[in-house]
PDB file of N, CA and C in Angstrom:
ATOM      1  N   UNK A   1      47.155 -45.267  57.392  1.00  0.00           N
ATOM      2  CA  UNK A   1      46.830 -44.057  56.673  1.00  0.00           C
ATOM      3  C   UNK A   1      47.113 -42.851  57.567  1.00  0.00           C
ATOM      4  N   UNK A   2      47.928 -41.900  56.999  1.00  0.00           N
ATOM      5  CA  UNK A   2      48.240 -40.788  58.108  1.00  0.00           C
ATOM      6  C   UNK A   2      47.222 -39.787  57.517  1.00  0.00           C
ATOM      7  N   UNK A   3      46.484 -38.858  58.753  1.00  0.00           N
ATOM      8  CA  UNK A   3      45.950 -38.309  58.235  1.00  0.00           C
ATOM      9  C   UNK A   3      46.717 -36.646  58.731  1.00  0.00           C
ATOM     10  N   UNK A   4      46.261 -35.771  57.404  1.00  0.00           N
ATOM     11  CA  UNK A   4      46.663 -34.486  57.918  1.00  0.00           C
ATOM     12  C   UNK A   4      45.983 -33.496  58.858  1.00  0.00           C
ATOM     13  N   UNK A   5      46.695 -33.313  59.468  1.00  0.00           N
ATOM     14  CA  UNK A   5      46.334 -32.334  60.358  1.00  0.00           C
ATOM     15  C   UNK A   5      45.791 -31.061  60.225  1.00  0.00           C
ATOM     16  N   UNK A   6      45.992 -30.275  58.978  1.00  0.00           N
ATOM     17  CA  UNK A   6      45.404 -29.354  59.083  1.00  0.00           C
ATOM     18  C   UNK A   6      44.307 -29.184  57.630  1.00  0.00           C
ATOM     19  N   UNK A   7      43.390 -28.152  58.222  1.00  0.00           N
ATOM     20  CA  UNK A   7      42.108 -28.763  57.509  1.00  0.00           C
ATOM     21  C   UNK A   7      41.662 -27.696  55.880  1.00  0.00           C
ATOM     22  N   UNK A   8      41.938 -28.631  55.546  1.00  0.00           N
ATOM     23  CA  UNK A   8      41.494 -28.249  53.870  1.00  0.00           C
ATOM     24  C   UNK A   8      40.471 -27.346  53.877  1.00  0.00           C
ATOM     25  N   UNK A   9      40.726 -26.020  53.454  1.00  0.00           N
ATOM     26  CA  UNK A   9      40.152 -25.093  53.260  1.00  0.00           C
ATOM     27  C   UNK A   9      38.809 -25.357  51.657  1.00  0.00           C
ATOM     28  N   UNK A  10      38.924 -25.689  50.936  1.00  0.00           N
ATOM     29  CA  UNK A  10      38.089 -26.358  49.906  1.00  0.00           C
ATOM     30  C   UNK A  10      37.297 -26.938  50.321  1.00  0.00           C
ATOM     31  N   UNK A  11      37.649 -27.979  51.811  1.00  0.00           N
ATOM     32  CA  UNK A  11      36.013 -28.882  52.134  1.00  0.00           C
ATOM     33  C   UNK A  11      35.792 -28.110  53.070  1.00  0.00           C
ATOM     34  N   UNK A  12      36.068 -27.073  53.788  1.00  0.00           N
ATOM     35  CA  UNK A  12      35.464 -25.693  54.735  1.00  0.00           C
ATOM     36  C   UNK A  12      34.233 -25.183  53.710  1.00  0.00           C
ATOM     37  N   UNK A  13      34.596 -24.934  52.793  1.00  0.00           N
ATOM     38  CA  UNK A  13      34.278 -23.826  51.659  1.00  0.00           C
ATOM     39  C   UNK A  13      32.669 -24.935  50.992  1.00  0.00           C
ATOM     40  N   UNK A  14      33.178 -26.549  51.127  1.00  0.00           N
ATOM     41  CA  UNK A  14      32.324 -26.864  50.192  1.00  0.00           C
ATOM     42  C   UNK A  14      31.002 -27.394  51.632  1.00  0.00           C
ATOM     43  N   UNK A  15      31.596 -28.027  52.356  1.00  0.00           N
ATOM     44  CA  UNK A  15      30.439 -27.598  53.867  1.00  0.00           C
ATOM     45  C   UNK A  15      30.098 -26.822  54.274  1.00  0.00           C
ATOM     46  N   UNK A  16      30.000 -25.697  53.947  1.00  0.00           N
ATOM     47  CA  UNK A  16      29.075 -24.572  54.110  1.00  0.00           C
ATOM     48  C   UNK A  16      28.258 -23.989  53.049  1.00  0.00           C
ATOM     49  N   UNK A  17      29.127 -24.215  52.005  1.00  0.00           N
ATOM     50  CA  UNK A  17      27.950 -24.126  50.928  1.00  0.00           C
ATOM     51  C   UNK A  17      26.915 -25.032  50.792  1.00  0.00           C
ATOM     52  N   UNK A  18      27.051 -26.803  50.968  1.00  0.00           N
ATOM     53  CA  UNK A  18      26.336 -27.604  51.462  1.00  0.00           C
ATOM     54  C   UNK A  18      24.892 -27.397  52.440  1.00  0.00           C
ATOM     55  N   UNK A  19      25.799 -27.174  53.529  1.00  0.00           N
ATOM     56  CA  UNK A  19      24.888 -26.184  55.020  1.00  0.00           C
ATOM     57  C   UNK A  19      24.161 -25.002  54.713  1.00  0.00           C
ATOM     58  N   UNK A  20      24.555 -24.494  53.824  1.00  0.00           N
ATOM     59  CA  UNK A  20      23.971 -22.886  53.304  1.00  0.00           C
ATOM     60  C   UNK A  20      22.710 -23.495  51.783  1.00  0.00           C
ATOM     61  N   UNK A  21      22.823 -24.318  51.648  1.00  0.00           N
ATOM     62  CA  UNK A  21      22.103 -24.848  50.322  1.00  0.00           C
ATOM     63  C   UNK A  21      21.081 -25.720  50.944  1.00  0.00           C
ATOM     64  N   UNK A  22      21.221 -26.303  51.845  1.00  0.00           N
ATOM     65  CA  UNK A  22      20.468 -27.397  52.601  1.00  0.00           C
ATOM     66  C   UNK A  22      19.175 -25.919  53.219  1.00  0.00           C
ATOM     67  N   UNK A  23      20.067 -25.393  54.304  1.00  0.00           N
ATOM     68  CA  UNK A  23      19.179 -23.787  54.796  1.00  0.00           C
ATOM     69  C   UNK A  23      18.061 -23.406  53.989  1.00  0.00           C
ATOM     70  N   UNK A  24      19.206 -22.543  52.886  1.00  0.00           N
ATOM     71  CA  UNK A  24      18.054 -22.165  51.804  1.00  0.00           C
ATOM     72  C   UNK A  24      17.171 -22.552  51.410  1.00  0.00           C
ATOM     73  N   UNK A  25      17.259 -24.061  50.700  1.00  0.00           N
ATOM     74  CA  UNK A  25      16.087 -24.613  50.680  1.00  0.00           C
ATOM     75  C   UNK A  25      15.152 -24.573  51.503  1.00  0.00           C
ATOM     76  N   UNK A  26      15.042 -25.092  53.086  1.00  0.00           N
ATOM     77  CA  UNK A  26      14.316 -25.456  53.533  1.00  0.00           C
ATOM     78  C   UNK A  26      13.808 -24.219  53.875  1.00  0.00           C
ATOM     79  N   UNK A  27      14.532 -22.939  53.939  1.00  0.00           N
ATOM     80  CA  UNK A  27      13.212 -22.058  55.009  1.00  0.00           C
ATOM     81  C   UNK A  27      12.618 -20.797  53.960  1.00  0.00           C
ATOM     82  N   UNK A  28      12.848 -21.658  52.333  1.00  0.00           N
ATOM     83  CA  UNK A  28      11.944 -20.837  51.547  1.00  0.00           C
ATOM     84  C   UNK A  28      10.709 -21.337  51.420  1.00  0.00           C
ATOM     85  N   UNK A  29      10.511 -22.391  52.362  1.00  0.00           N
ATOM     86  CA  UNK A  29       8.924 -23.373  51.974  1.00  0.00           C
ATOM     87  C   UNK A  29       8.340 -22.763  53.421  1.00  0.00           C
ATOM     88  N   UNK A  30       8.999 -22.717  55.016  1.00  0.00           N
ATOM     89  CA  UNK A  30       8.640 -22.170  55.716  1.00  0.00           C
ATOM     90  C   UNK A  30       9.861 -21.723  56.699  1.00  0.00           C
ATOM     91  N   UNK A  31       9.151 -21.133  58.015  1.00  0.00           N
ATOM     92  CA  UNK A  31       9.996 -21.076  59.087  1.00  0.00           C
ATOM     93  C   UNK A  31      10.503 -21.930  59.947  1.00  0.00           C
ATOM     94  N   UNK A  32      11.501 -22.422  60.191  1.00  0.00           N
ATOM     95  CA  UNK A  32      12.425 -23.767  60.404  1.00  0.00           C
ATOM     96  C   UNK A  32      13.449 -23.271  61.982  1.00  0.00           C
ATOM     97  N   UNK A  33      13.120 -24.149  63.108  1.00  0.00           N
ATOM     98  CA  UNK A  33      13.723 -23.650  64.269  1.00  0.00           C
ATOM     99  C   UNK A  33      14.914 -24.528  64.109  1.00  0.00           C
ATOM    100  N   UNK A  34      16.183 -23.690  64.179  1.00  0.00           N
ATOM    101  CA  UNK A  34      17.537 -24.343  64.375  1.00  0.00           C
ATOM    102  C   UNK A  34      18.266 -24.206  65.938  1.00  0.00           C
ATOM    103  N   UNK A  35      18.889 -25.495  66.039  1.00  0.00           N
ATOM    104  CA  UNK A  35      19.380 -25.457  67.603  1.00  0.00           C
ATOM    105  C   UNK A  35      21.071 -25.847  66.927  1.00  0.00           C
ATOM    106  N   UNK A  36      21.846 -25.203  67.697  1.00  0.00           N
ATOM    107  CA  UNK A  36      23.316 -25.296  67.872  1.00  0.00           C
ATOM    108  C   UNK A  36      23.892 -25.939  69.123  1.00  0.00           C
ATOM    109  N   UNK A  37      23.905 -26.866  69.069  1.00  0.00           N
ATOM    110  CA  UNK A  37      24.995 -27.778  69.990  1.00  0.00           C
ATOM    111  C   UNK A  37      26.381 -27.207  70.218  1.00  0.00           C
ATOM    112  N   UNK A  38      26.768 -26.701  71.172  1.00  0.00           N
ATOM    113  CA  UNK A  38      28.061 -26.779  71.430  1.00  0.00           C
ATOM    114  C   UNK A  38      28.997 -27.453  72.590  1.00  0.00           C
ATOM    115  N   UNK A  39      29.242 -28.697  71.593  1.00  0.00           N
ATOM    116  CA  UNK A  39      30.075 -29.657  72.129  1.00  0.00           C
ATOM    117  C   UNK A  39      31.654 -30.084  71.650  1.00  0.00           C
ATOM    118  N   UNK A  40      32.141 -28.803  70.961  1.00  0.00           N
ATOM    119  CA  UNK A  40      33.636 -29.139  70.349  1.00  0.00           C
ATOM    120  C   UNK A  40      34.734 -28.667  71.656  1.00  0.00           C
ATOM    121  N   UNK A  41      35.770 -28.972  71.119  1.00  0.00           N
ATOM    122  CA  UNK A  41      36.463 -28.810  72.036  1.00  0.00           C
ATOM    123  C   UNK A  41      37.762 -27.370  71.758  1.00  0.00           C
ATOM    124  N   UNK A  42      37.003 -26.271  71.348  1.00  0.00           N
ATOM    125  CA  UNK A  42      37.635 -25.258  71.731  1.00  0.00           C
ATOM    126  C   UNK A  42      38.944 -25.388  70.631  1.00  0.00           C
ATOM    127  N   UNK A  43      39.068 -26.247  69.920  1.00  0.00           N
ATOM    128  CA  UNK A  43      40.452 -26.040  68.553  1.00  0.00           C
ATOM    129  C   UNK A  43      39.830 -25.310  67.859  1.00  0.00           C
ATOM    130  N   UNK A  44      41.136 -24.170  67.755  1.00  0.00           N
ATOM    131  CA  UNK A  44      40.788 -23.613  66.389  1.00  0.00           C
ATOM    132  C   UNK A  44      41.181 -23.720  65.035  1.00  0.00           C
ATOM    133  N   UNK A  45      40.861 -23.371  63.893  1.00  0.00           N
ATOM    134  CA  UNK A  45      41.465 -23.865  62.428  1.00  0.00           C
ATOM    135  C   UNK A  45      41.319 -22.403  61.613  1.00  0.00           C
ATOM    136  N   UNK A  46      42.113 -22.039  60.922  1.00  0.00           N
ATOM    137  CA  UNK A  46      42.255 -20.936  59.810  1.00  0.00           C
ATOM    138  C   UNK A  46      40.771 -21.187  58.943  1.00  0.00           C
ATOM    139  N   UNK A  47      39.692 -20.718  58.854  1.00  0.00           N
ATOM    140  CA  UNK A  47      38.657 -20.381  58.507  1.00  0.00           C
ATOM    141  C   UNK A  47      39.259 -19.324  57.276  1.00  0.00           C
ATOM    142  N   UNK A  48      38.396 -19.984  55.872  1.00  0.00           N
ATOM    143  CA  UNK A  48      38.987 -19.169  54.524  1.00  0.00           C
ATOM    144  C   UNK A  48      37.746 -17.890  54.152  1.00  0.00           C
ATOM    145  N   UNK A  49      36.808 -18.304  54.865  1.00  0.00           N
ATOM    146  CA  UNK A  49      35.544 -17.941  54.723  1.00  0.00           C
ATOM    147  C   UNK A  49      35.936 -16.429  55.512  1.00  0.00           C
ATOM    148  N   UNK A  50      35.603 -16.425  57.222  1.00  0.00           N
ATOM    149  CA  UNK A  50      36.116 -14.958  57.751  1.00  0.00           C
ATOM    150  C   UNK A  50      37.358 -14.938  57.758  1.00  0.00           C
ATOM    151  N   UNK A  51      38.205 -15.389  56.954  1.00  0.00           N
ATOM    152  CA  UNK A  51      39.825 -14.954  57.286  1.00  0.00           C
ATOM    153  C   UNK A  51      40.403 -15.108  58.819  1.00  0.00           C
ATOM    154  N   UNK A  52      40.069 -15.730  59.839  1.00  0.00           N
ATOM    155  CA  UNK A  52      40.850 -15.925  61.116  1.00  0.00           C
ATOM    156  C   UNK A  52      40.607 -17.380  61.732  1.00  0.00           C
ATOM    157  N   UNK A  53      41.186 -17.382  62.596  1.00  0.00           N
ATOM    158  CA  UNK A  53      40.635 -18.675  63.435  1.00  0.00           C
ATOM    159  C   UNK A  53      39.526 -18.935  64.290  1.00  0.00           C
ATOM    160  N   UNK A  54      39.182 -19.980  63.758  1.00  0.00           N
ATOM    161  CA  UNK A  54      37.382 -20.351  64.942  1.00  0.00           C
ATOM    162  C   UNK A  54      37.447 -21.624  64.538  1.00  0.00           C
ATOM    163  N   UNK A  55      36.693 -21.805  66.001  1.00  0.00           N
ATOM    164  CA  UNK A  55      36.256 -23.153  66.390  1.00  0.00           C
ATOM    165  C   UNK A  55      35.152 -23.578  65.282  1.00  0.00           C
ATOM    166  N   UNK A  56      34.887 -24.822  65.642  1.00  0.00           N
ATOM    167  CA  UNK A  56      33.702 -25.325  64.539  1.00  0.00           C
ATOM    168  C   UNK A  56      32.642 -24.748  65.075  1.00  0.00           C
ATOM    169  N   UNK A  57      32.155 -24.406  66.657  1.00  0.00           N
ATOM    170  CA  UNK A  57      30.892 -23.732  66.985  1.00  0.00           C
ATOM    171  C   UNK A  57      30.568 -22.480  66.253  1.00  0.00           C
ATOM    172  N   UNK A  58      32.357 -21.166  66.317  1.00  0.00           N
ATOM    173  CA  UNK A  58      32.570 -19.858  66.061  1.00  0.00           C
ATOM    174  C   UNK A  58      31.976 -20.230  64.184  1.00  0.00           C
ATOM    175  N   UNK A  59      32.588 -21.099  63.885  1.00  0.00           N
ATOM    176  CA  UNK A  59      32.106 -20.824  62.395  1.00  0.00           C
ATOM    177  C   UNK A  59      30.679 -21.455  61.716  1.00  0.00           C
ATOM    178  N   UNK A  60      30.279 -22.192  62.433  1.00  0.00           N
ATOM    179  CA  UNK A  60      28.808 -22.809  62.279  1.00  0.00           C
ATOM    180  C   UNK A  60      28.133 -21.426  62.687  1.00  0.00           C
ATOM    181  N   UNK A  61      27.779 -21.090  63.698  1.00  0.00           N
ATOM    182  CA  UNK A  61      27.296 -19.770  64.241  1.00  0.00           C
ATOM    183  C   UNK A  61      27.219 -18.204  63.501  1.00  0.00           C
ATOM    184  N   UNK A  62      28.778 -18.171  62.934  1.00  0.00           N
ATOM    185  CA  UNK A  62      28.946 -17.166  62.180  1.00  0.00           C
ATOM    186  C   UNK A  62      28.252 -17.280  61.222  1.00  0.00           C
ATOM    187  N   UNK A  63      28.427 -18.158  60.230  1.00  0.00           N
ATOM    188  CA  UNK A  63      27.349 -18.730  59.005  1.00  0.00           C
ATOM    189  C   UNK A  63      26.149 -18.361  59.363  1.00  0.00           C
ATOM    190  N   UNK A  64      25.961 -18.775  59.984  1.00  0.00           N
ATOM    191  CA  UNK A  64      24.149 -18.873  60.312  1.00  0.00           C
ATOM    192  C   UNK A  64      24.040 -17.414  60.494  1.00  0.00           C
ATOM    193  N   UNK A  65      24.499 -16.741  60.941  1.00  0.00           N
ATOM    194  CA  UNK A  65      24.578 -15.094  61.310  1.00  0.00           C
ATOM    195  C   UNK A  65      24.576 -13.863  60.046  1.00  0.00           C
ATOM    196  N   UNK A  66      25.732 -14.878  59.373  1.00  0.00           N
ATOM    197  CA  UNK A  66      25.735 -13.796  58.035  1.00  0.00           C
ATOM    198  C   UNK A  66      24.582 -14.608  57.277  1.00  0.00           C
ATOM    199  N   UNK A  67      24.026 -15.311  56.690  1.00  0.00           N
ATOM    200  CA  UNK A  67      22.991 -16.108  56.069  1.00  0.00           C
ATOM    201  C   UNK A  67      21.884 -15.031  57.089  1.00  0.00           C
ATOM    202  N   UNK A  68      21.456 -14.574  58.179  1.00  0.00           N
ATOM    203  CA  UNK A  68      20.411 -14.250  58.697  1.00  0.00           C
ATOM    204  C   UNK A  68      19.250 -15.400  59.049  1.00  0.00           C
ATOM    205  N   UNK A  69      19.785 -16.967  59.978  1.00  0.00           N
ATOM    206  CA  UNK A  69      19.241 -17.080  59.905  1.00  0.00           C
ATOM    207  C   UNK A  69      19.048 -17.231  61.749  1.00  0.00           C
ATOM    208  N   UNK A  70      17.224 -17.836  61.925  1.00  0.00           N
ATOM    209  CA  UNK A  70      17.800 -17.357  63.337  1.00  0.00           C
ATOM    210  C   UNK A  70      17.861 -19.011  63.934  1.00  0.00           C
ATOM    211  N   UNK A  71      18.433 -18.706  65.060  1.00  0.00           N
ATOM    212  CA  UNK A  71      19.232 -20.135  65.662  1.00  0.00           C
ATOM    213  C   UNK A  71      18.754 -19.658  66.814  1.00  0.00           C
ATOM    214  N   UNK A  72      19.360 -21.105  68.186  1.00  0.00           N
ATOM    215  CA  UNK A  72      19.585 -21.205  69.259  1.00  0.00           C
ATOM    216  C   UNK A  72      20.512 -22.034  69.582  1.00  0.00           C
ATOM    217  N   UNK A  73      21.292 -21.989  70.240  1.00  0.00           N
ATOM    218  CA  UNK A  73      22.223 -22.738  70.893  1.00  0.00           C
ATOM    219  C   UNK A  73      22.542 -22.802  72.269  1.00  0.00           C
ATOM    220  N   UNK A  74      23.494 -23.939  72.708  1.00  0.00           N
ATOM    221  CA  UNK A  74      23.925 -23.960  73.722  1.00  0.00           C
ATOM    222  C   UNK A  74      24.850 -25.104  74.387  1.00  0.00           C
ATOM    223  N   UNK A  75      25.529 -24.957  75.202  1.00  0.00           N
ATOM    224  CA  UNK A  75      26.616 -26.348  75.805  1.00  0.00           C
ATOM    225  C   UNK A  75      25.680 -27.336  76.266  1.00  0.00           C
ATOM    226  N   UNK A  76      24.407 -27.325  76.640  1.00  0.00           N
ATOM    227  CA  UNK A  76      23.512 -28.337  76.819  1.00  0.00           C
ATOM    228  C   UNK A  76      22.795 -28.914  75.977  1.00  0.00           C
ATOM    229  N   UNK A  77      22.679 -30.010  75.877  1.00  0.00           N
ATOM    230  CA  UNK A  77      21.988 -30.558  74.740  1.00  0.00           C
ATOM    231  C   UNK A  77      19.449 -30.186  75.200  1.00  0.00           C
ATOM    232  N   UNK A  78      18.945 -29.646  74.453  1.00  0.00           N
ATOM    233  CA  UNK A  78      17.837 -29.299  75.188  1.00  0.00           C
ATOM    234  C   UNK A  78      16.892 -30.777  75.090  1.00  0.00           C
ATOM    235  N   UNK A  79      16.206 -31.055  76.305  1.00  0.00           N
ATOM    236  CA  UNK A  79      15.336 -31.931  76.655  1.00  0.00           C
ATOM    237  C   UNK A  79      14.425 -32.663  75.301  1.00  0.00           C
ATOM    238  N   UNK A  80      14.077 -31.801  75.319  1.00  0.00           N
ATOM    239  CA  UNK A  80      12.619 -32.316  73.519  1.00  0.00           C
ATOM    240  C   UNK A  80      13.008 -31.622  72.429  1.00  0.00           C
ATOM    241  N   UNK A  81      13.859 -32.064  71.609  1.00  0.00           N
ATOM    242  CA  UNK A  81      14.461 -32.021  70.414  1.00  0.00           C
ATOM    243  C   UNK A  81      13.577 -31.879  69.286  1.00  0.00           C
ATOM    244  N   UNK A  82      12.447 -32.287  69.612  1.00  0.00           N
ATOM    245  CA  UNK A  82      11.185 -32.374  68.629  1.00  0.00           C
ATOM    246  C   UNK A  82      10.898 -31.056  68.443  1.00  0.00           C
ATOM    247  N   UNK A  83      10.765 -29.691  69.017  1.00  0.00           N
ATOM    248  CA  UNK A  83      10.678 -28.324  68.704  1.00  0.00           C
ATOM    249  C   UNK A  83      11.485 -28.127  67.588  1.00  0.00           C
ATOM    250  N   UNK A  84      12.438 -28.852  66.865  1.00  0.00           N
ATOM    251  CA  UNK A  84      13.790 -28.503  65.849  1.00  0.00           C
ATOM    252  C   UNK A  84      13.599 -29.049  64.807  1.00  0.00           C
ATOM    253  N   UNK A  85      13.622 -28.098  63.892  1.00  0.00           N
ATOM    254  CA  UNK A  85      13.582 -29.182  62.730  1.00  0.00           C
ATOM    255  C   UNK A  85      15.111 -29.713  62.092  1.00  0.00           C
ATOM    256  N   UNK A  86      16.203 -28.866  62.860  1.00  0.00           N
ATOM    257  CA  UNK A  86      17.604 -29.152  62.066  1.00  0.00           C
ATOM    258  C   UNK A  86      18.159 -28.772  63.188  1.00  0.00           C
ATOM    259  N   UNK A  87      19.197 -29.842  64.002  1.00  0.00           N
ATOM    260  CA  UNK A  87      19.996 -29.799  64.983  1.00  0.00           C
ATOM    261  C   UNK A  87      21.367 -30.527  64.279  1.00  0.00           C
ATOM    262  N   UNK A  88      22.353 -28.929  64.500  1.00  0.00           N
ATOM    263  CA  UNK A  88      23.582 -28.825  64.156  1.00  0.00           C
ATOM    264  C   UNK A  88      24.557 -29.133  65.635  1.00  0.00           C
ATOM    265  N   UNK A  89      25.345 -30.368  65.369  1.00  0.00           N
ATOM    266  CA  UNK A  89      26.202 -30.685  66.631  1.00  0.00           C
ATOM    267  C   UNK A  89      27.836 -30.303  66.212  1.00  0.00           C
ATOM    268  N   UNK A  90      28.360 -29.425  66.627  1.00  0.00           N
ATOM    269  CA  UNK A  90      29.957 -29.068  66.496  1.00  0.00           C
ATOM    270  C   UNK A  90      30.470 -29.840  67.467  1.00  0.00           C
ATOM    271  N   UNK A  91      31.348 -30.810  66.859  1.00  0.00           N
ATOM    272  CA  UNK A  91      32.344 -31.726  67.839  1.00  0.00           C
ATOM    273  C   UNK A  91      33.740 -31.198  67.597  1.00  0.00           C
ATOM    274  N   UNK A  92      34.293 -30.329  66.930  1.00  0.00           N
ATOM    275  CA  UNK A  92      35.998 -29.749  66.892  1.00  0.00           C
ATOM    276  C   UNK A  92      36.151 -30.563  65.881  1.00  0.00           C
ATOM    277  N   UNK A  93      37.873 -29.984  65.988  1.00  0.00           N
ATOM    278  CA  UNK A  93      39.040 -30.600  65.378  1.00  0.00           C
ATOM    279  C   UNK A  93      39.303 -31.690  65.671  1.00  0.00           C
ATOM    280  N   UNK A  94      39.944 -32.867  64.824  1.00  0.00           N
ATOM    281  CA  UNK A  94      40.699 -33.760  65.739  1.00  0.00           C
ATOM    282  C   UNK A  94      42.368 -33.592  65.012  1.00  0.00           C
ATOM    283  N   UNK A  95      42.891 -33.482  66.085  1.00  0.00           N
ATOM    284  CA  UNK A  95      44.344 -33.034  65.816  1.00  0.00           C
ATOM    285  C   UNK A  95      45.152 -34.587  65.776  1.00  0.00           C
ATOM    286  N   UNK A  96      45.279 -35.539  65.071  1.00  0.00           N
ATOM    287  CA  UNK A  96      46.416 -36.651  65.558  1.00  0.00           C
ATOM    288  C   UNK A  96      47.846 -36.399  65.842  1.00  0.00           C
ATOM    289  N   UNK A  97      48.546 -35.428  66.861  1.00  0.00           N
ATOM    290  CA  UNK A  97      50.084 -35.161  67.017  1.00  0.00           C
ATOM    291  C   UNK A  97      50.210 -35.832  68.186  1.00  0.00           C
TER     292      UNK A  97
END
């Protein structure tokens, strides 16, 4: 099975609405601490959402930014995970060329 390389703007569009629907829900019942993993590897992809290129961190992040919601992140994964109620891990692109 070959797969394509470059990434369908429709399942961009429908994972974040997903991610943005999952959000909503949860932090109209209360306040919900989110942690951002950043562990991708720096590929970028044409994003249909802001019109340019970003990484999966740049556009997980951005989301969460325009949504207003508040986050933390970082290249380290943090010790007690139990403070979180929703830990988002960005692993990249995978390019097969």
């Amino acid at each position: 099975m070959k797969m394509n390389s470059e990434l369908n703007p429709r399942n961009v569009r429908f994972f974040l609405f997903l991610l943005s629907l999952l959000l909503l829900t949860i932090s109209n019942s209360y306040a919900i601490d989110i942690f951002v993993w950043q562990k991708d590897n720096d590929i970028t992809s044409p994003d249909p959402i802001f019109e340019e290129n970003l990484t999966t961190f740049s556009a997980i992040t951005r989301t969460l930014g325009e949504l207003e919601y508040n986050f933390q992140s970082d290249t380290l994964l943090p010790e007690n995970l139990s403070e979180y109620e929703i830990v988002i891990v960005s692993l990249g692109f995978f390019c097969n060329t």
